[in-house]
PDB file of N, CA and C in Angstrom:
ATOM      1  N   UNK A   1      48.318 116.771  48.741  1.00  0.00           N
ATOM      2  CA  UNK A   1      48.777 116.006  49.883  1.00  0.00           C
ATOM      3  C   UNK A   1      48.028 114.674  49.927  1.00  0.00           C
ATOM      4  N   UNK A   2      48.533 113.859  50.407  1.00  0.00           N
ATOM      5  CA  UNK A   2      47.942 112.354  50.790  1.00  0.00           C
ATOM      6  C   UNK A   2      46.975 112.075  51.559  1.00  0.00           C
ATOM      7  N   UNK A   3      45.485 112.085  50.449  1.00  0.00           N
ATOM      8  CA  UNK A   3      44.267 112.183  51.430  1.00  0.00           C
ATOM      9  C   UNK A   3      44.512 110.737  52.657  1.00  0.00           C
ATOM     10  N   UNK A   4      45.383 110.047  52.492  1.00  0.00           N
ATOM     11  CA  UNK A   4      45.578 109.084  54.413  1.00  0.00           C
ATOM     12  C   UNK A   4      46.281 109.795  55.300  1.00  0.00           C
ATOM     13  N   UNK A   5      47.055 110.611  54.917  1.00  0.00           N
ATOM     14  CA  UNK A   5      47.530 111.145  56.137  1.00  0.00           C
ATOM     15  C   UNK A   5      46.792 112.432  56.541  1.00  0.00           C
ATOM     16  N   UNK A   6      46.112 113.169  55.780  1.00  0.00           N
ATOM     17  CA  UNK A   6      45.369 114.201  56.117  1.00  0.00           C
ATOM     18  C   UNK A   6      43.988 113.358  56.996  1.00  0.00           C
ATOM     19  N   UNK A   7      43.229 112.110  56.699  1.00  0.00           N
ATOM     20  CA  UNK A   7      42.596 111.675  57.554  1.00  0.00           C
ATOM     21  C   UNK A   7      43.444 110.860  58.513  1.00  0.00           C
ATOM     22  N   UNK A   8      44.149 110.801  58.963  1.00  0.00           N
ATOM     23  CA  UNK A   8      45.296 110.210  59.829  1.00  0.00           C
ATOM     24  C   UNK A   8      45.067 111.840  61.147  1.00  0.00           C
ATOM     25  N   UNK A   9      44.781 113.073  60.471  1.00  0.00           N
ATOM     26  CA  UNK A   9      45.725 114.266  60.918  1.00  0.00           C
ATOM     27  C   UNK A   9      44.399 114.444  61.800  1.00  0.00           C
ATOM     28  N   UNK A  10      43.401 114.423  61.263  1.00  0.00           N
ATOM     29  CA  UNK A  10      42.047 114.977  61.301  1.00  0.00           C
ATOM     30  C   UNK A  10      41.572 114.205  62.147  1.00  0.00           C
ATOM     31  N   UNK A  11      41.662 112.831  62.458  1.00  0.00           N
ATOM     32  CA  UNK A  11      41.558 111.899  63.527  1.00  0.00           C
ATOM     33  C   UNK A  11      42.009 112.281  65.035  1.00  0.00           C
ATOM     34  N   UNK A  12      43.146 112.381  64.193  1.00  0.00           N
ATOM     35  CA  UNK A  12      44.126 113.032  65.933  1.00  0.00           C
ATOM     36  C   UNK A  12      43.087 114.320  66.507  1.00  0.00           C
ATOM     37  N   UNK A  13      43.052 114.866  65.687  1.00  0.00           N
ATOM     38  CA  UNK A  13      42.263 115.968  66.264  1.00  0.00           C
ATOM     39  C   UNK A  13      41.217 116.098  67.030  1.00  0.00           C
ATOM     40  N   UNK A  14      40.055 115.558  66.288  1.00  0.00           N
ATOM     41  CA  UNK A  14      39.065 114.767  66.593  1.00  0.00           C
ATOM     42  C   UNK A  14      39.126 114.029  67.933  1.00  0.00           C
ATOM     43  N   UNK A  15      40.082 113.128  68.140  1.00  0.00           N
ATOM     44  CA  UNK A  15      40.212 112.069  69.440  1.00  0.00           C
ATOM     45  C   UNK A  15      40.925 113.039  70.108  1.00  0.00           C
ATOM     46  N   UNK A  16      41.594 113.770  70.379  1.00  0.00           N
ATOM     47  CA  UNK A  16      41.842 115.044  71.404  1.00  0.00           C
ATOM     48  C   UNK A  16      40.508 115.867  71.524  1.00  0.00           C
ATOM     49  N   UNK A  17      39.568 116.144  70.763  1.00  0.00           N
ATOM     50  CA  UNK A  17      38.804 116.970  70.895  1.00  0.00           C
ATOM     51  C   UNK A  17      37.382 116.061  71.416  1.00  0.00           C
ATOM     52  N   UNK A  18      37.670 114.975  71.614  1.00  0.00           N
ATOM     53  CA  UNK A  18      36.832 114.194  72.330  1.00  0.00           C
ATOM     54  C   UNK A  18      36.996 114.189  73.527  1.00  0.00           C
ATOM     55  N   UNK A  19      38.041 114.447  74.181  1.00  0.00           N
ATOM     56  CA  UNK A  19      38.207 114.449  75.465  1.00  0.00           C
ATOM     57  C   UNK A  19      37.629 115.529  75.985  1.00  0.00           C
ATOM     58  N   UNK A  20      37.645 116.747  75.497  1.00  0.00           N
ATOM     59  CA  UNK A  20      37.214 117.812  76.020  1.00  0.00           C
ATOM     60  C   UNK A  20      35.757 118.010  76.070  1.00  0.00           C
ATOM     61  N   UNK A  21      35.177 119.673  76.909  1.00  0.00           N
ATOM     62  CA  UNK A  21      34.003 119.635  77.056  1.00  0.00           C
ATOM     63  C   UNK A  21      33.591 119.988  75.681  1.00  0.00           C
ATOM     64  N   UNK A  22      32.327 120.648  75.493  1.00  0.00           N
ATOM     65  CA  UNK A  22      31.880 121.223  74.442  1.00  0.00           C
ATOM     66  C   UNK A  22      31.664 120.494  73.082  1.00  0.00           C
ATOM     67  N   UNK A  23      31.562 121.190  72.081  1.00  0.00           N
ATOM     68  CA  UNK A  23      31.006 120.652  70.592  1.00  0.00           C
ATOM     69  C   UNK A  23      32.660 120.514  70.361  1.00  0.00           C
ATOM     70  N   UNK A  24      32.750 119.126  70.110  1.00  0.00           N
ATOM     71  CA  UNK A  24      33.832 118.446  70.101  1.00  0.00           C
ATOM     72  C   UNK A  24      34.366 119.097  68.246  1.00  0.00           C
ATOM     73  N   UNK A  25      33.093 118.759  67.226  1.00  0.00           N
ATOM     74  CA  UNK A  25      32.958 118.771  65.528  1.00  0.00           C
ATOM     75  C   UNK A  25      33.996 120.564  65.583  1.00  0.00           C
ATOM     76  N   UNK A  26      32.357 121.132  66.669  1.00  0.00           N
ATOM     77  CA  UNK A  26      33.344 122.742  66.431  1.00  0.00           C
ATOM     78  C   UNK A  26      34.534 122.714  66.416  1.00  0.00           C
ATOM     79  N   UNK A  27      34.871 122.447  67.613  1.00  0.00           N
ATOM     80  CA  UNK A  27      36.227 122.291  68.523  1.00  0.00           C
ATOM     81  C   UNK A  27      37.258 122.017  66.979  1.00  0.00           C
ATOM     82  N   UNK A  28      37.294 121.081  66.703  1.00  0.00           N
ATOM     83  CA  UNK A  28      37.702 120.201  65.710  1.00  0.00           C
ATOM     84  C   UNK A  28      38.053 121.209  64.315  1.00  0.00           C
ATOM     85  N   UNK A  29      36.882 121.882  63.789  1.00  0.00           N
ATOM     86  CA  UNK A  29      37.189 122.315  62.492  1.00  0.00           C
ATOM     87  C   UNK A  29      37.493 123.976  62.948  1.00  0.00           C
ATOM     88  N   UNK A  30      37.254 124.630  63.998  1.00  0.00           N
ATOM     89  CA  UNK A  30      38.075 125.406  64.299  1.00  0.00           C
ATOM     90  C   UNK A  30      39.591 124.950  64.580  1.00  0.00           C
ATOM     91  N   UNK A  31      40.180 123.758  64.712  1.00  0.00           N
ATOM     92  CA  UNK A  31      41.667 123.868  64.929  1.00  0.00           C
ATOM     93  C   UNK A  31      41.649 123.968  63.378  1.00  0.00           C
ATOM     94  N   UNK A  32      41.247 122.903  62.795  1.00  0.00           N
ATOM     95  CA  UNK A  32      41.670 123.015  61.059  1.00  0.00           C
ATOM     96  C   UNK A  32      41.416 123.857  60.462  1.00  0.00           C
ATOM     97  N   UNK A  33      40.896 125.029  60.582  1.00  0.00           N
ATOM     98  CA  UNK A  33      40.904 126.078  60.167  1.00  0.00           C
ATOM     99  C   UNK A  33      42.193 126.916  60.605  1.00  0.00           C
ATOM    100  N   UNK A  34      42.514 126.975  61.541  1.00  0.00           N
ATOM    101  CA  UNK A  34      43.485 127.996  62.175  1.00  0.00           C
ATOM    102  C   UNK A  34      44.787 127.418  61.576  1.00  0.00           C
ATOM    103  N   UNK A  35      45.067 126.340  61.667  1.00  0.00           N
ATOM    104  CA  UNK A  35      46.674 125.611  61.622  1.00  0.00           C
ATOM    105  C   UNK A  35      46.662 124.902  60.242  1.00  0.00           C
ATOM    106  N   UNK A  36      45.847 124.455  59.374  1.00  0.00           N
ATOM    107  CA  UNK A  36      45.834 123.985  58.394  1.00  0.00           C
ATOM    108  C   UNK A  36      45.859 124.812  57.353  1.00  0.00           C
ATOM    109  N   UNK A  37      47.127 124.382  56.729  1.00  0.00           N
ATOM    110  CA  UNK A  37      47.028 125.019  54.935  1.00  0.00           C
ATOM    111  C   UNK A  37      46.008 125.643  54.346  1.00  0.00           C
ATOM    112  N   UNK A  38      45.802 126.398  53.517  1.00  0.00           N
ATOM    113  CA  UNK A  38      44.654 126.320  52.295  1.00  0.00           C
ATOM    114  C   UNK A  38      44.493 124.964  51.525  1.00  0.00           C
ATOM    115  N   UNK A  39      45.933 124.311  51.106  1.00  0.00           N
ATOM    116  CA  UNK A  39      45.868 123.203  50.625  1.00  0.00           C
ATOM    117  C   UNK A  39      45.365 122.204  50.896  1.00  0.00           C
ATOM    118  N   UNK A  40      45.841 122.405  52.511  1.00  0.00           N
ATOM    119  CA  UNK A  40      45.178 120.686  53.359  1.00  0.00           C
ATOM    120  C   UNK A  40      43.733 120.824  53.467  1.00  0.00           C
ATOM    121  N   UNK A  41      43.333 121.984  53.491  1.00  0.00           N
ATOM    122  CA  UNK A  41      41.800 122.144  53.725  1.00  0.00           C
ATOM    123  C   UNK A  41      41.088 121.458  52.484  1.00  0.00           C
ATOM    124  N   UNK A  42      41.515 122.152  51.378  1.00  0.00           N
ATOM    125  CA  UNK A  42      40.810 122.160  50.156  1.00  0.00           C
ATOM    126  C   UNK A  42      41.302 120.440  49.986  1.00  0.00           C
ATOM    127  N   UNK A  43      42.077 119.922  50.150  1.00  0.00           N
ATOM    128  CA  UNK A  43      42.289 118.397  49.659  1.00  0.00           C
ATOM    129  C   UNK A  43      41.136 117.665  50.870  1.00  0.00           C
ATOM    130  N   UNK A  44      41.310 118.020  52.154  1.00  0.00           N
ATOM    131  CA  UNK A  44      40.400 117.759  52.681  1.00  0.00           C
ATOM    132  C   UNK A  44      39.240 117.264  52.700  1.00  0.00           C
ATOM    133  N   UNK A  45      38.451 118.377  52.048  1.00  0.00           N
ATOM    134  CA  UNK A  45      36.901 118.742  51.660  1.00  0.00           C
ATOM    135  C   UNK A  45      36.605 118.029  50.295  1.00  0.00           C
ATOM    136  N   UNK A  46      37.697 117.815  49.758  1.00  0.00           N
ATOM    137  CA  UNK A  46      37.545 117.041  48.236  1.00  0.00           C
ATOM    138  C   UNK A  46      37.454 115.405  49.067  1.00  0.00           C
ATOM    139  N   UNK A  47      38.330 115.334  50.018  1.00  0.00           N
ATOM    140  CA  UNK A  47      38.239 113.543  50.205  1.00  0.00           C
ATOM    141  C   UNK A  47      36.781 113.778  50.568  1.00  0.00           C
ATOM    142  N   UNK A  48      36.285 114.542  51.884  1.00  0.00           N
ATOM    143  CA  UNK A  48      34.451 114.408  52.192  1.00  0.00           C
ATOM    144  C   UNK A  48      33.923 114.584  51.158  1.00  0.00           C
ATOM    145  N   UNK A  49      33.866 115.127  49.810  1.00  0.00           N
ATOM    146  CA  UNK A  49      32.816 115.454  48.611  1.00  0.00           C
ATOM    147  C   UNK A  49      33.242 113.895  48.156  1.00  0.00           C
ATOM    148  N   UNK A  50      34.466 113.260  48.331  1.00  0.00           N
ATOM    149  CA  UNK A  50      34.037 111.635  47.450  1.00  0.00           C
ATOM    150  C   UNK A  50      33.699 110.966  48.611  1.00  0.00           C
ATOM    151  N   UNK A  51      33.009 110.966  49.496  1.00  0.00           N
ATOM    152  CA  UNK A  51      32.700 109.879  50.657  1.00  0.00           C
ATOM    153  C   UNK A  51      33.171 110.302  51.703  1.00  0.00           C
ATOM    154  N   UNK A  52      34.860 110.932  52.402  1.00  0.00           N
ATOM    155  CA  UNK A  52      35.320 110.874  53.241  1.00  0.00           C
ATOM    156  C   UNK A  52      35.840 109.583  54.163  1.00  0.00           C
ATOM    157  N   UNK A  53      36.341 108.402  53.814  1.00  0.00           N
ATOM    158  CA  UNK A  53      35.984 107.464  54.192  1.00  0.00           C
ATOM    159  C   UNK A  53      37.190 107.411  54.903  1.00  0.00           C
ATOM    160  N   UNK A  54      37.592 106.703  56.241  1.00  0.00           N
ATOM    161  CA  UNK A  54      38.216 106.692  57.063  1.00  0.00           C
ATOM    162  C   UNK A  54      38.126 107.833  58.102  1.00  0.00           C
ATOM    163  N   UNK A  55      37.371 109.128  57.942  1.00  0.00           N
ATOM    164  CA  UNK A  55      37.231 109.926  58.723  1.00  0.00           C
ATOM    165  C   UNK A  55      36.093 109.370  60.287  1.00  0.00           C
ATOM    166  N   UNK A  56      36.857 109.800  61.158  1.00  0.00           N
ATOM    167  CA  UNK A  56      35.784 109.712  62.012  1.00  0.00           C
ATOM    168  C   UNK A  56      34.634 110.746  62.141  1.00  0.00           C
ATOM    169  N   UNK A  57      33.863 110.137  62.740  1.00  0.00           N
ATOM    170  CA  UNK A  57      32.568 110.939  62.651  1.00  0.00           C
ATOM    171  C   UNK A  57      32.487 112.636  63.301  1.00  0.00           C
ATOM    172  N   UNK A  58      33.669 112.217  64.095  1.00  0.00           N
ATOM    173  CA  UNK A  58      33.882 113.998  64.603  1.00  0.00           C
ATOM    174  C   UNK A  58      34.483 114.807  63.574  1.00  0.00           C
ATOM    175  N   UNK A  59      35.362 113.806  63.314  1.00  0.00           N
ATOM    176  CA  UNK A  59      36.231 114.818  62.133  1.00  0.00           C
ATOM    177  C   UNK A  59      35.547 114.982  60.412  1.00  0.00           C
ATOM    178  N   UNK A  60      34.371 113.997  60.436  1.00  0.00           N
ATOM    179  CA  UNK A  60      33.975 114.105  58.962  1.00  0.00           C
ATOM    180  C   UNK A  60      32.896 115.089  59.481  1.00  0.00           C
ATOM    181  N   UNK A  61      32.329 114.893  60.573  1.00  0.00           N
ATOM    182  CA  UNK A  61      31.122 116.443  61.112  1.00  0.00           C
ATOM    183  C   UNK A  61      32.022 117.813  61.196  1.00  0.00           C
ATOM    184  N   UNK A  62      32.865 118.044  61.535  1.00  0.00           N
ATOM    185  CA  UNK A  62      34.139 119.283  61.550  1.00  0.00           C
ATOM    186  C   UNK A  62      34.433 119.507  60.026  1.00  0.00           C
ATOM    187  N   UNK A  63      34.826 118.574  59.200  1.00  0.00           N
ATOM    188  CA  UNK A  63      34.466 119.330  58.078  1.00  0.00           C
ATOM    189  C   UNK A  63      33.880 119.704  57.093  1.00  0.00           C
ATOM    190  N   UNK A  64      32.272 118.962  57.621  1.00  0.00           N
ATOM    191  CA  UNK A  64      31.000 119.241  57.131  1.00  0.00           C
ATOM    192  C   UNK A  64      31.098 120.876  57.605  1.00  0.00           C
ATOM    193  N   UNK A  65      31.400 121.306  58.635  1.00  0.00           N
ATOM    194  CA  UNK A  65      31.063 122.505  59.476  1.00  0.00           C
ATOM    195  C   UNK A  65      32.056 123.432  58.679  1.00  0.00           C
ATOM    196  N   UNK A  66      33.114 123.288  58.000  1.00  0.00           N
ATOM    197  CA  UNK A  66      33.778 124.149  57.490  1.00  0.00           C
ATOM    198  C   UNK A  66      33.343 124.337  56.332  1.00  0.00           C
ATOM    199  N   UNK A  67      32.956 123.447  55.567  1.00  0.00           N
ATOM    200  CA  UNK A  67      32.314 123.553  53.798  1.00  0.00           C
ATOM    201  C   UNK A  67      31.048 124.052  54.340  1.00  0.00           C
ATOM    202  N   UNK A  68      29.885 124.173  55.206  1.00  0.00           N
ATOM    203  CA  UNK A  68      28.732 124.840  55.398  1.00  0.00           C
ATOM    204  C   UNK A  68      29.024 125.997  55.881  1.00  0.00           C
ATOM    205  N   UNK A  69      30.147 126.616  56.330  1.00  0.00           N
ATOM    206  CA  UNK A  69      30.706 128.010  56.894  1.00  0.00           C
ATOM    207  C   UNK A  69      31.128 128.871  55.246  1.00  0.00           C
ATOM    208  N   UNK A  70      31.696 127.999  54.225  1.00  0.00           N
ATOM    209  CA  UNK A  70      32.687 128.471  53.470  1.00  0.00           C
ATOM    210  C   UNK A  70      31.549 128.745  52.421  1.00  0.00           C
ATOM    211  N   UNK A  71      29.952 127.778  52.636  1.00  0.00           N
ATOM    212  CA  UNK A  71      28.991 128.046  51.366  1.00  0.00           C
ATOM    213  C   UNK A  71      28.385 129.308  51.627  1.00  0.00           C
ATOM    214  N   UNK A  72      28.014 129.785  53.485  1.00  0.00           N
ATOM    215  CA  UNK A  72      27.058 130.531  53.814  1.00  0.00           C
ATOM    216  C   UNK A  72      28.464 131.515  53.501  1.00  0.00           C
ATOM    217  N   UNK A  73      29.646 131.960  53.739  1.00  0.00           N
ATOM    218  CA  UNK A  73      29.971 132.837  53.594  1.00  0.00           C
ATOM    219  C   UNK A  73      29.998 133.368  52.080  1.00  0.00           C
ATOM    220  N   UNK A  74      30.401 132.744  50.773  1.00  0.00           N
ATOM    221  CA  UNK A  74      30.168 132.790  49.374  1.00  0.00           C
ATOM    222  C   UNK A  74      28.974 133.196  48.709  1.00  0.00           C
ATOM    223  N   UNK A  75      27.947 132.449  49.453  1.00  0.00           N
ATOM    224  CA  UNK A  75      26.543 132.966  49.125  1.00  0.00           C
ATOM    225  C   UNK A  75      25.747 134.185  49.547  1.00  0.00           C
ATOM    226  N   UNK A  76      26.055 134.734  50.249  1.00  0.00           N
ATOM    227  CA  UNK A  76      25.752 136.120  50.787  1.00  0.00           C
ATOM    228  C   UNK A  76      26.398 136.933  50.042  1.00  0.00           C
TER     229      UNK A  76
END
């Protein structure tokens, strides 16, 4: 998929999940976890492993939080 529109997607999210209370990042990579592909994830996490660039900072922390969920779960 088209790492601009997947950070296009991840934005939206992010700026909705700014409005609300709480850990906005959580907030954030729990939706992309639930509603997002395997695909969109994994293309995802490849745009943050080259930089992530255009991500906002909620949404590039949200899927810092999913690749540190996906290492601790693998490594155990």
């Amino acid at each position: 998929m088209n790492h601009d529109r997947l950070v296009k997607m991840a934005n939206q999210i992010a700026t909705f999940f700014a409005t609300q209370p709480g850990d906005q990042a959580k907030a954030t990579a729990e939706h992309i976890r639930a509603f997002w592909d395997p695909r969109m994830r994994k293309d995802i996490k490849a745009h943050v492993e080259a930089g992530g660039e255009g991500l906002d900072p909620v949404a590039l922390a949200a899927v810092r939080l999913i690749m540190d969920a996906e290492t601790a779960t693998t490594s155990h």
